[in-house]
N, C-alpha and C. Protein backbone atom coordinates (compact mmCIF):
# COMPACT_ATOMS: atom_id res chain seq x y z
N UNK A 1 0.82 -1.18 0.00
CA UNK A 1 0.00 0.00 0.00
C UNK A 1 0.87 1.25 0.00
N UNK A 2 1.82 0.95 0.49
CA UNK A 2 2.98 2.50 0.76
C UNK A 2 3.47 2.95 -0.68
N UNK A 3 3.21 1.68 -1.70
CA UNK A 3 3.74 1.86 -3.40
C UNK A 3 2.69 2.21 -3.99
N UNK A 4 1.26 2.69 -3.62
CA UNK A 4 0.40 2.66 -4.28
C UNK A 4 0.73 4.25 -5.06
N UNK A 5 0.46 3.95 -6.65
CA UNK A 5 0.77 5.04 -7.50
C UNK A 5 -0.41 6.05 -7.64
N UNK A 6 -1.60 5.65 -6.41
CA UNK A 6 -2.32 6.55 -5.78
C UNK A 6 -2.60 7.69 -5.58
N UNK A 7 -3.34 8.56 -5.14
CA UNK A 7 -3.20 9.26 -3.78
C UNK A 7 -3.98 8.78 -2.59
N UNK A 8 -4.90 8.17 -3.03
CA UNK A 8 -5.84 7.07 -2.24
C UNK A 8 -5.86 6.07 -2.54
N UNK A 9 -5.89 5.07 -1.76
CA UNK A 9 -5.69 3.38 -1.54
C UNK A 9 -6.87 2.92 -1.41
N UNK A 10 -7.56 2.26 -1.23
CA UNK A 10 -8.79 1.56 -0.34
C UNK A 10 -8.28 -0.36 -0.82
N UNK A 11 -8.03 -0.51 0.61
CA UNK A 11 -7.70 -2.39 0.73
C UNK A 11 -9.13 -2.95 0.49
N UNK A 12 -9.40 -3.70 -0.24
CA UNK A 12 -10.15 -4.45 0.11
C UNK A 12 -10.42 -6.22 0.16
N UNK A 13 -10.50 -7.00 0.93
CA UNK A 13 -10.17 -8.24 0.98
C UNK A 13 -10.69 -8.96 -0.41
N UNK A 14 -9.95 -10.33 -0.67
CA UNK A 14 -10.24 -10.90 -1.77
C UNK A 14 -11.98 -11.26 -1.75
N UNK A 15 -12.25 -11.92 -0.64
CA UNK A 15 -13.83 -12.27 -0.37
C UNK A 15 -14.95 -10.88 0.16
N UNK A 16 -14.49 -10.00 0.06
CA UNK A 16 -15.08 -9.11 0.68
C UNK A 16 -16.42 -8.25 -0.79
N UNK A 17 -17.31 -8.53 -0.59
CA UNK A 17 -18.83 -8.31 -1.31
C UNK A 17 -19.28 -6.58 -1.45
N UNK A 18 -18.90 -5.78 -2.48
CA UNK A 18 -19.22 -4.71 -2.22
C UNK A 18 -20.61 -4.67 -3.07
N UNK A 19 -21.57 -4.17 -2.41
CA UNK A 19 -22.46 -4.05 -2.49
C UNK A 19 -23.52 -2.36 -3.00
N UNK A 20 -22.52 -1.67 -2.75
CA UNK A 20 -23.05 -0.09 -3.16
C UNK A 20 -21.56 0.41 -3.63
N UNK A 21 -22.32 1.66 -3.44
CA UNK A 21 -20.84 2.69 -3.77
C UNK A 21 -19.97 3.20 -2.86
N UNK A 22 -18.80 3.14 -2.84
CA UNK A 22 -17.84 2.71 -1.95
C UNK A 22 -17.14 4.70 -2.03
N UNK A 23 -17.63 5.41 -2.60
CA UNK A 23 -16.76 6.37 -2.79
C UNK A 23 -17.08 7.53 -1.56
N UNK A 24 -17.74 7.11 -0.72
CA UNK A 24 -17.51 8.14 0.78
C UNK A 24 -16.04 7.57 1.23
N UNK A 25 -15.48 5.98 1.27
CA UNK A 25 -14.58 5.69 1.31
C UNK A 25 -13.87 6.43 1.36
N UNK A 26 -13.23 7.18 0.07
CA UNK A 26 -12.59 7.74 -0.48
C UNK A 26 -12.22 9.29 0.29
N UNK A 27 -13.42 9.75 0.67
CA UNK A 27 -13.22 11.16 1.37
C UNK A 27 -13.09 11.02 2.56
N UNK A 28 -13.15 10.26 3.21
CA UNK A 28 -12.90 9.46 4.56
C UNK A 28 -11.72 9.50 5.00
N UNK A 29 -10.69 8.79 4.01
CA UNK A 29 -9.25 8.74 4.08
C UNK A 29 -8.58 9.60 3.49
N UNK A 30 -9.04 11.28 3.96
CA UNK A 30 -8.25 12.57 3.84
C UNK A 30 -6.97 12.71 4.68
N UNK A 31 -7.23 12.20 5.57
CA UNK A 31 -6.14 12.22 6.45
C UNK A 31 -4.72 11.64 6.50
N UNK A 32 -3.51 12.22 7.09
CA UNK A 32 -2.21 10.84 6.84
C UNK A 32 -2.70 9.55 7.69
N UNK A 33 -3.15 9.48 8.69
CA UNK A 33 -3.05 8.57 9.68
C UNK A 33 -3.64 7.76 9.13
N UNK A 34 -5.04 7.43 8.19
CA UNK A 34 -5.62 6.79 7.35
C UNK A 34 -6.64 6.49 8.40
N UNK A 35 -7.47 5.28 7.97
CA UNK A 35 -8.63 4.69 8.89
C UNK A 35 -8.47 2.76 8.34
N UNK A 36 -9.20 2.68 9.55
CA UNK A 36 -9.43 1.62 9.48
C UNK A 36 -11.11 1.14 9.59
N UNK A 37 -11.75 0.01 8.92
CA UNK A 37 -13.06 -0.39 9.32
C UNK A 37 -13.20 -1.66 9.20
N UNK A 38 -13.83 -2.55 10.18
CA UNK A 38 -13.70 -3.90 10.41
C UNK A 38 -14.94 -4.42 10.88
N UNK A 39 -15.56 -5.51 10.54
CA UNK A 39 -16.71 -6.03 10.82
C UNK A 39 -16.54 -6.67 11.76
N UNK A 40 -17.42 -7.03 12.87
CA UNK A 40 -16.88 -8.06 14.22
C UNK A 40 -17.05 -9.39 13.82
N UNK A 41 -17.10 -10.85 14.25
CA UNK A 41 -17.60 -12.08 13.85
C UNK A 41 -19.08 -12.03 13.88
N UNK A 42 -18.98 -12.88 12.72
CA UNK A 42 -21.30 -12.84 13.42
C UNK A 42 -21.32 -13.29 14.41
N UNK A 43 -22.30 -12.93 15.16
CA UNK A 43 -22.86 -13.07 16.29
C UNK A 43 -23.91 -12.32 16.98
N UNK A 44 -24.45 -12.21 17.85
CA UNK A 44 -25.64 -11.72 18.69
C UNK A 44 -25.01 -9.81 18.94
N UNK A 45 -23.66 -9.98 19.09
CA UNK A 45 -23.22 -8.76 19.48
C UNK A 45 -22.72 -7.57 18.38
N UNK A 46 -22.66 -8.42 17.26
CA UNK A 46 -21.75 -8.03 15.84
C UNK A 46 -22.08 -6.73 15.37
N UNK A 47 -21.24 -5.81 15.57
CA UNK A 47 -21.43 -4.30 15.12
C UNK A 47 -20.03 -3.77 14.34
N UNK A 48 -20.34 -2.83 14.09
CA UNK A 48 -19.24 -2.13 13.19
C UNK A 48 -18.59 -1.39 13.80
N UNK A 49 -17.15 -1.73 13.52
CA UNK A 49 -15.97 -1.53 14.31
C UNK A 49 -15.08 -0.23 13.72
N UNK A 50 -15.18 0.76 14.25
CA UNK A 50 -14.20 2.04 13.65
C UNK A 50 -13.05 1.96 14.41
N UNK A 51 -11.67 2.07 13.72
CA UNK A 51 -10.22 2.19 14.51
C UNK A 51 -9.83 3.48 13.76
N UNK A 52 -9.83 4.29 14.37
CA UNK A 52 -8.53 5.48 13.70
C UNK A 52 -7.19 5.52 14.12
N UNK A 53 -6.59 5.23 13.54
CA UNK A 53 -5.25 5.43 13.41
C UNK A 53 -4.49 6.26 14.18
């Protein structure tokens, strides 16, 4: 990702299902520190996980 001929990156896993439009993504990761977003395991508790950097 540090080689990306970019200015924005967005990872996204090989199995990972995008389903809409991904381009708030994009304005999201204005920042250097970048972001992170992670789904929890399914389960009863399973919510969406924000890490900032």
């Amino acid at each position: 990702m540090l080689k990306s001929p970019y200015q924005r990156t967005i990872w996204l896993d090989v199995d990972c299902q995008v389903r809409g439009s991904i381009d708030d993504l994009f304005t999201k990761c204005v920042n250097e520190a970048g972001i992170a977003i992670a789904i929890a395991p399914e389960d009863e508790d399973s919510q969406l996980i924000n890490i900032y950097q």
